[in-house]
Protein backbone atom coordinates (compact mmCIF):
# COMPACT_ATOMS: atom_id res chain seq x y z
CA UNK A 1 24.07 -3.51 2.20
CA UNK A 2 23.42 -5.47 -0.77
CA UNK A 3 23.64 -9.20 0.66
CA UNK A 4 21.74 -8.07 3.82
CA UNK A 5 18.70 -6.28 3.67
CA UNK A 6 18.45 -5.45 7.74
CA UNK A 7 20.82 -2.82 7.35
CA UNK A 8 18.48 -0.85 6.24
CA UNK A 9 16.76 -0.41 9.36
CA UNK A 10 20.14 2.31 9.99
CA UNK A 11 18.76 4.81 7.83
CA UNK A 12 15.08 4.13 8.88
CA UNK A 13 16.19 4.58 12.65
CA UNK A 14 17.53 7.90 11.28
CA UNK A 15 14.32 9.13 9.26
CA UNK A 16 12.04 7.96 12.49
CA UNK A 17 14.12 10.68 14.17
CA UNK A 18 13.54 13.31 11.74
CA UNK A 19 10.38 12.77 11.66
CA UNK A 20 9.93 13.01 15.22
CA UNK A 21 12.02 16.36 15.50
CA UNK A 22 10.92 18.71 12.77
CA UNK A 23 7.06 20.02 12.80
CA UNK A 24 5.43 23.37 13.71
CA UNK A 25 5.76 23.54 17.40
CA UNK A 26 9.10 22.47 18.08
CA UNK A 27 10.29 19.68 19.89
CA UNK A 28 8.12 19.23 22.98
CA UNK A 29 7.15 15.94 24.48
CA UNK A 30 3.22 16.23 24.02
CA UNK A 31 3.51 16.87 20.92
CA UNK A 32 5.74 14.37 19.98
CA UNK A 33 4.40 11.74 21.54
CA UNK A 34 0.65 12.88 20.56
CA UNK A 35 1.27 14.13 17.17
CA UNK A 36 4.57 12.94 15.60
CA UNK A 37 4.55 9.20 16.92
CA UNK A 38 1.57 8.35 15.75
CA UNK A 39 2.43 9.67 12.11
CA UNK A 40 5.20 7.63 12.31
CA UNK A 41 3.76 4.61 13.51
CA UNK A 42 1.56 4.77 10.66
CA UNK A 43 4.15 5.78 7.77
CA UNK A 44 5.60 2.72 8.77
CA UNK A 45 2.57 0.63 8.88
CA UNK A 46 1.53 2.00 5.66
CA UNK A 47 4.89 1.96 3.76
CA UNK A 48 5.76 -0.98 4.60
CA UNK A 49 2.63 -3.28 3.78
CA UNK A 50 2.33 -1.42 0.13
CA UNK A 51 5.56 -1.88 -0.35
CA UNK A 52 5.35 -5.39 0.62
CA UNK A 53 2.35 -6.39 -1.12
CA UNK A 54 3.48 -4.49 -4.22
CA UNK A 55 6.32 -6.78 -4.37
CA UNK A 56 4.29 -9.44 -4.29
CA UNK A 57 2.27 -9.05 -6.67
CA UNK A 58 5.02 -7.87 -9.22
CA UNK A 59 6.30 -11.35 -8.83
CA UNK A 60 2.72 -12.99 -8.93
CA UNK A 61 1.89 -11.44 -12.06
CA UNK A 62 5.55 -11.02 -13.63
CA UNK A 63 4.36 -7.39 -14.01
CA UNK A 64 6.86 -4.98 -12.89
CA UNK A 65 4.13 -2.17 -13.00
CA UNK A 66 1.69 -3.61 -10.84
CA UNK A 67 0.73 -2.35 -7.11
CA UNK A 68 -2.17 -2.31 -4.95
CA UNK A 69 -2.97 1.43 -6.37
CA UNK A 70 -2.60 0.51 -9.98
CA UNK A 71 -4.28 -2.73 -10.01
CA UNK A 72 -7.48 -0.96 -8.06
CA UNK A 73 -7.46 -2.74 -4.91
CA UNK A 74 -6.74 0.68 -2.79
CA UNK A 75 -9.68 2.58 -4.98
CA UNK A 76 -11.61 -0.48 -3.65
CA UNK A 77 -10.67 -0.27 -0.61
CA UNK A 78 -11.29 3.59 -0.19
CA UNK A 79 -14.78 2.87 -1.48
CA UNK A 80 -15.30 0.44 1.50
CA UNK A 81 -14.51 2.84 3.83
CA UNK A 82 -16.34 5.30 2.27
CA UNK A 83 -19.26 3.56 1.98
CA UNK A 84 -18.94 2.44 5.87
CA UNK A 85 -19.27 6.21 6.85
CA UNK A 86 -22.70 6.45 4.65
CA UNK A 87 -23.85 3.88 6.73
CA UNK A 88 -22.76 5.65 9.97
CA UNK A 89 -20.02 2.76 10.69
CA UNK A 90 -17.35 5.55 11.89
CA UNK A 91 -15.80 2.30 14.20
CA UNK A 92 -12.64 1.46 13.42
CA UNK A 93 -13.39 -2.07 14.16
CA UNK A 94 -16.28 -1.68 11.44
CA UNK A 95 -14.13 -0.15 8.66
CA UNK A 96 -11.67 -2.82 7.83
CA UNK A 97 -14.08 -5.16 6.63
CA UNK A 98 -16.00 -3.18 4.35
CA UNK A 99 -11.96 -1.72 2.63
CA UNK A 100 -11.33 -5.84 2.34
CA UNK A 101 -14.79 -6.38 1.15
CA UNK A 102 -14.23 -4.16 -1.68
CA UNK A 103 -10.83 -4.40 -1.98
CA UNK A 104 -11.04 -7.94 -2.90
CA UNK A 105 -14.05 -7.03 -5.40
CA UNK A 106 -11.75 -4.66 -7.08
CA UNK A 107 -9.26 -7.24 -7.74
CA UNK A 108 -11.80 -9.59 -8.97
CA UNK A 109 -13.34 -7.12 -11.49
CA UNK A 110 -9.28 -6.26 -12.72
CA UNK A 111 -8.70 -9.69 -12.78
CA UNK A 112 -11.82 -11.09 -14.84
CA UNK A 113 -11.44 -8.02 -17.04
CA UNK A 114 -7.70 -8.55 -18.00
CA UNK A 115 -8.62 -11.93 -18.99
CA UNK A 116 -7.79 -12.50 -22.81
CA UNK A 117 -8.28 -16.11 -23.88
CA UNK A 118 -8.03 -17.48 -20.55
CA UNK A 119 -4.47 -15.98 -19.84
CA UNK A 120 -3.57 -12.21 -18.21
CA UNK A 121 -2.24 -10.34 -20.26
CA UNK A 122 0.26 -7.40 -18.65
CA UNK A 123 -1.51 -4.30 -20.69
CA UNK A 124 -4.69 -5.69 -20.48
CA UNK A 125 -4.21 -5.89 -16.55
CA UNK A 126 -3.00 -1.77 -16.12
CA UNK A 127 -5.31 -0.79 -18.36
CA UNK A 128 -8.30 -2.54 -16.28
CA UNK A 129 -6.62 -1.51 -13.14
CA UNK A 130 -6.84 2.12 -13.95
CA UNK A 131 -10.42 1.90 -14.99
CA UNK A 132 -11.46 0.16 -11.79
CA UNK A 133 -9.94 2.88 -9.59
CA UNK A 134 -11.02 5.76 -11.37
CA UNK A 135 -14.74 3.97 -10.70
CA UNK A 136 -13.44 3.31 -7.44
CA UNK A 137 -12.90 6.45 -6.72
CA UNK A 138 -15.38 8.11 -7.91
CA UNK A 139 -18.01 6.10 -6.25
CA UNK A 140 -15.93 6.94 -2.93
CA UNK A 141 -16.31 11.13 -3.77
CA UNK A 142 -20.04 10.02 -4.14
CA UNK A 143 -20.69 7.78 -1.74
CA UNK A 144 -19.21 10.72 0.89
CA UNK A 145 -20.68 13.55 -0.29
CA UNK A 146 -23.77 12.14 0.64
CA UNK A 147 -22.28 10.91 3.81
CA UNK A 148 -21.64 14.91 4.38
CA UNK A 149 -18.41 14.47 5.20
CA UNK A 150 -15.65 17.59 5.23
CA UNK A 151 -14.10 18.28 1.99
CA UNK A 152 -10.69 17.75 3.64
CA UNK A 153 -11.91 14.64 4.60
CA UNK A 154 -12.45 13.31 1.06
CA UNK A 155 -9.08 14.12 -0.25
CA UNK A 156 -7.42 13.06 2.58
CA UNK A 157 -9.20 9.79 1.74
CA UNK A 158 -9.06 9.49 -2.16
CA UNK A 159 -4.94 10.78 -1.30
CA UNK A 160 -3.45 9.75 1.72
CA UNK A 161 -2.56 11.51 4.99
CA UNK A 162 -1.20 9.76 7.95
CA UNK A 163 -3.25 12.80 10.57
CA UNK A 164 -4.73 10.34 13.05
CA UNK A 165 -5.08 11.24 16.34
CA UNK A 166 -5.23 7.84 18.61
CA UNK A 167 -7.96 7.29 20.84
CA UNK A 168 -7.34 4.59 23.30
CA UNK A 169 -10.13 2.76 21.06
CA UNK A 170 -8.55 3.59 17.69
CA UNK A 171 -4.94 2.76 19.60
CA UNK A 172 -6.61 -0.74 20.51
CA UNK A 173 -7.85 -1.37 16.89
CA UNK A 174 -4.49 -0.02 14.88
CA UNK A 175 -2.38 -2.00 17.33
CA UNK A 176 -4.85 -5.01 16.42
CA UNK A 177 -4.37 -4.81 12.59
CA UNK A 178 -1.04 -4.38 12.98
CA UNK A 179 -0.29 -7.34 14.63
CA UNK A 180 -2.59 -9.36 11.98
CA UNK A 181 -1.03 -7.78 9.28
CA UNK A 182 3.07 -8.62 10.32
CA UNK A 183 1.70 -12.06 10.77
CA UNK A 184 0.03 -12.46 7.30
CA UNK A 185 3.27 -10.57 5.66
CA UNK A 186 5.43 -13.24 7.35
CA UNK A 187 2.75 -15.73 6.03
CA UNK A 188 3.95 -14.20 1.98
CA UNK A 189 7.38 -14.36 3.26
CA UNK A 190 6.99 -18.12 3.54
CA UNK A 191 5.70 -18.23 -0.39
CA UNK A 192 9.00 -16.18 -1.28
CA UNK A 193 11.12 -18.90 -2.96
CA UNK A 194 7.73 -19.63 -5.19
CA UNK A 195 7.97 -16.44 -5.76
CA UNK A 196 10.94 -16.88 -7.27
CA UNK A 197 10.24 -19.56 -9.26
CA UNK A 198 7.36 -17.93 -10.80
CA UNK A 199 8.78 -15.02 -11.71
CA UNK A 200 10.73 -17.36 -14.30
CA UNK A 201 7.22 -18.47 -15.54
CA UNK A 202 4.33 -19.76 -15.02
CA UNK A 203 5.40 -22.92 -17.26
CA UNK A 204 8.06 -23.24 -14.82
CA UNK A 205 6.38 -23.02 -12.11
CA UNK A 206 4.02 -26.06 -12.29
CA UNK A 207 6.82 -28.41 -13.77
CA UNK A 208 7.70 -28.07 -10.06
CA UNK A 209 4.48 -28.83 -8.63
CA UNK A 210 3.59 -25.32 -7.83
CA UNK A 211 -0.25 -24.92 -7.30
CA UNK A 212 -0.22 -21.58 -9.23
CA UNK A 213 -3.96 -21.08 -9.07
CA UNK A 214 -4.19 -21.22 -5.45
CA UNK A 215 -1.01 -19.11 -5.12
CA UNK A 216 -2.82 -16.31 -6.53
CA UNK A 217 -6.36 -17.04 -4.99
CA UNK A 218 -4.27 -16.92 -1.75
CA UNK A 219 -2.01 -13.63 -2.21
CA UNK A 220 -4.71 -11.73 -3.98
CA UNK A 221 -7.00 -12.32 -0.91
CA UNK A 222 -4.35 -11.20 1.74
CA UNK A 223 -2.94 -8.43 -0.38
CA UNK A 224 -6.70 -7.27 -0.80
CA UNK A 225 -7.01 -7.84 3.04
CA UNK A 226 -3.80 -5.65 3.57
CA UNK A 227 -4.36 -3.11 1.37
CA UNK A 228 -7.97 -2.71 3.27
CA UNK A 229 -6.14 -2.26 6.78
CA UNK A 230 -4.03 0.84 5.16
CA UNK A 231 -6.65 2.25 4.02
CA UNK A 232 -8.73 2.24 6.64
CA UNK A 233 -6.16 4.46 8.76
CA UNK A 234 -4.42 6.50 6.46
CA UNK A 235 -6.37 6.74 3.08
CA UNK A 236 -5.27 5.23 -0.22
CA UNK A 237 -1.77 6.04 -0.96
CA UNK A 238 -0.48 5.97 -4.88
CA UNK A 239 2.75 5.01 -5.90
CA UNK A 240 4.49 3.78 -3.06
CA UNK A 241 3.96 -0.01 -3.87
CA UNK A 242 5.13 0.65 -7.40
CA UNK A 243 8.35 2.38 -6.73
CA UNK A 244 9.57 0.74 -4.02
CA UNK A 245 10.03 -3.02 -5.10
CA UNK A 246 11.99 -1.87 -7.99
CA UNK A 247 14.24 0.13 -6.15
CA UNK A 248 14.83 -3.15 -3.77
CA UNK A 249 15.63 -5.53 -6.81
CA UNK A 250 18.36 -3.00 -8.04
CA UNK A 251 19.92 -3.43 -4.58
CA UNK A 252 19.24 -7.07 -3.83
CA UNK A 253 18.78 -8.63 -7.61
CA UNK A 254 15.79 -10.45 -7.42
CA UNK A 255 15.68 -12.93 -4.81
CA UNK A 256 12.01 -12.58 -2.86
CA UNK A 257 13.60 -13.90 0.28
CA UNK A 258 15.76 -10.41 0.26
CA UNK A 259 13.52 -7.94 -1.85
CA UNK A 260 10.74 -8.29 0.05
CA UNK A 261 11.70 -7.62 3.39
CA UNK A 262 13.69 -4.65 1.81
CA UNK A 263 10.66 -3.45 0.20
CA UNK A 264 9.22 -3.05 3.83
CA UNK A 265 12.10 -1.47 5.06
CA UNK A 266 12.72 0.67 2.22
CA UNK A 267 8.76 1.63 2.22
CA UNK A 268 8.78 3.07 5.43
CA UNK A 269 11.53 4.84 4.90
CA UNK A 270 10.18 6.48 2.11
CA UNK A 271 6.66 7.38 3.38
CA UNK A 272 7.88 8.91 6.63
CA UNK A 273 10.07 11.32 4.33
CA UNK A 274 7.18 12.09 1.91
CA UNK A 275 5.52 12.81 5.09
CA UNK A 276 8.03 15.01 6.10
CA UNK A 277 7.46 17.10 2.97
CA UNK A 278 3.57 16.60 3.09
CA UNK A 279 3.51 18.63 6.20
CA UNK A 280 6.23 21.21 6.67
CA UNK A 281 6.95 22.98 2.67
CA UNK A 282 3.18 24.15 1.72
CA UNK A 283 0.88 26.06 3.91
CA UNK A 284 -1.46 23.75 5.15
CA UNK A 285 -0.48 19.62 4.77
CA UNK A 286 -0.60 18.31 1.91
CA UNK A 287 -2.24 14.99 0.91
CA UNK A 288 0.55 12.05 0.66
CA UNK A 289 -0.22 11.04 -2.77
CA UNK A 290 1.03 14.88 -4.22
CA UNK A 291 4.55 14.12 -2.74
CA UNK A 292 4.59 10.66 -4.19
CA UNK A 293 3.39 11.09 -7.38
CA UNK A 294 6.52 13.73 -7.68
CA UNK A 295 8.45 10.69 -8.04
CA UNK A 296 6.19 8.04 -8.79
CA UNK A 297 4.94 9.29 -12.02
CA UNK A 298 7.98 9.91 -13.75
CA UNK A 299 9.12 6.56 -12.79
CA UNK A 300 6.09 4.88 -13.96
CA UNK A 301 6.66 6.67 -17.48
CA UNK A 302 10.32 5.43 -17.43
CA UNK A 303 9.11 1.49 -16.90
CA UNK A 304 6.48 1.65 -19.11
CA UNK A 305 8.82 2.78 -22.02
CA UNK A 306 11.05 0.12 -21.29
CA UNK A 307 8.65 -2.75 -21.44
C-alpha cells in the first residue's frame, strides 16, 4: 500500500457497501438507490475534492494546517449560497457561482490579511483564516434568517450533511460539476511535481524557473472554485481537508504525485464513514461537521503543538 496509492480504492469499495447496507429501513432497493446512493455519491464527491484541495494548498503554502475550512474559503462559500437563497436563486445551476464568487473573496481577504512585509506568514494566515469564517459564517446565519429558511436548513448548511434528494434537474447539475471538478483536480495533478519542489521553498522554487505567483493565483482560484461546488450540495464541511493530507504523507512520504490522489481516496473513505455515524448513533442525523470535529480537533491541537 505504501508505493501505490490505488489500493486504496479496496477499502473504499468496502465502506461504499456499508454505507449502502446499514440505515433505518433496511436493505430495500428504493431506498437504496433513492436514499443511500446518492449520500454516497456525494461523500465521495465531497471527501474527495477537500481532501484534494487541502493537499494542495498544504504544499502551496508549506502550511501543514491549512484547508479550505481553515483558510475561510468554505465559510465563503456557504455565504454564497446563502446569499443565493435571499435572492430566491434556489437553482442549482445558480448556486455554484455565487459559493465561487465568495469563495474566492474569502481567500483574497485571508490572503491580503496574512500579509506581513510582503511575505505570508503561517500564524498570520490561521489566524486570518479563522476570522474570515467566523464572518463568513455569520453573515450566512444572517443572510438566511432573512431568507426564512428552516432552522435545520441553516445548520445543515453552516455543518455539512450529504441529505440530497436528486431531482432529475439537481441529478443533471451534480453530474455536471462533477465532471468539471475531476477534470480541474487532474488539472492540480499536473502541477504535482511543483508541488514538490515548493514544498522545499519558495527560494527553491524559482531557481528552477517556477512561476510561483501564478502557481498560487492559479490553485487558489480552482481550489476556491472547488470548494464552491461542495458546498453548494452538501454544506461546508470542517476538518476533512485538514486531516486527511496528513494522514496520506505518513503513508506515501511526501511525494504530490502519490499524496494527492491518496488524499482523494482516503477522503472519501472517511466522509462516507462519518456519514455512517452522522445518521444511524443519535436520534435524528446529525450534521457532518460534529462527527469530524471528534477527530479533527484533537488532531489540529496535536499539529499545532508541534509546529
Amino acid at each position: 500500500m505504501r508505493n501505490n496509492p490505488s489500493l486504496l480504492l479496496f477499502p473504499l469499495i468496502a465502506i461504499i457497501f456499508l454505507s449502502l447496507s446499514l440505515g433505518p429501513g433496511g436493505v430495500r432497493g428504493e431506498i437504496i438507490f433513492k436514499i443511500r446512493l446518492p449520500r454516497v455519491l456525494l461523500g465521495i464527491f465531497a471527501g474527495g475534492v477537500l481532501s484534494f484541495v487541502g493537499g494542495v494548498l498544504q504544499g502551496l503554502l508549506e502550511n501543514p494546517l491549512c484547508d479550505p475550512y481553515i483558510l475561510g474559503i468554505a465559510s465563503g462559500a456557504t455565504f454564497g449560497v446563502s446569499l443565493s437563497l435571499l435572492f430566491g436563486h434556489v437553482s442549482y445551476f445558480f448556486i455554484p457561482p455565487f459559493a465561487f464568487a465568495f469563495s474566492l473573496l474569502s481567500l483574497f481577504f485571508v490572503y491580503t490579511l496574512a500579509q506581513v512585509s510582503g511575505r505570508i506568514q503561517k500564524l498570520s494566515l490561521i489566524l486570518s483564516g479563522v476570522l474570515i469564517s467566523f464572518l463568513f459564517s455569520s453573515l450566512s446565519i444572517l443572510a438566511m434568517t432573512f431568507s426564512k429558511q428552516p432552522l435545520a436548513q441553516i445548520i445543515y448548511l453552516i455543518m455539512g450533511n450529504l441529505s440530497v434528494l436528486f431531482s432529475p434537474l439537481t441529478l443533471m447539475s451534480f453530474l455536471i460539476v462533477f465532471i468539471i471538478s475531476l477534470i480541474l483536480l487532474y488539472f492540480l495533478f499536473s502541477y504535482a511535481q511543483e508541488l514538490n519542489i515548493l514544498s522545499t521553498g519558495e527560494e527553491a522554487a524559482i531557481s528552477v524557473g517556477i512561476d510561483t505567483e501564478r502557481l498560487v493565483r492559479m490553485v487558489f482560484i480552482i481550489s476556491s472554485l472547488l470548494t464552491g461546488f461542495v458546498v453548494s450540495f452538501v454544506g461546508s464541511i470542517s476538518f476533512v481537508g485538514l486531516v486527511v493530507p496528513h494522514i496520506a504523507r505518513a503513508l506515501y512520504g511526501y511525494d504530490h504525485r502519490k499524496i494527492l490522489p491518496a488524499s482523494f481516496l482516503l477522503g472519501s473513505s472517511l466522509l462516507l464513514i462519518s456519514d455512517i455515524f452522522a445518521r444511524t448513533t443519535a436520534p435524528v442525523e446529525l450534521p457532518l461537521s460534529v462527527v469530524t470535529a471528534l477527530f479533527g480537533v484533537p488532531f489540529f491541537f496535536y499539529r499545532l503543538r508541534r509546529l
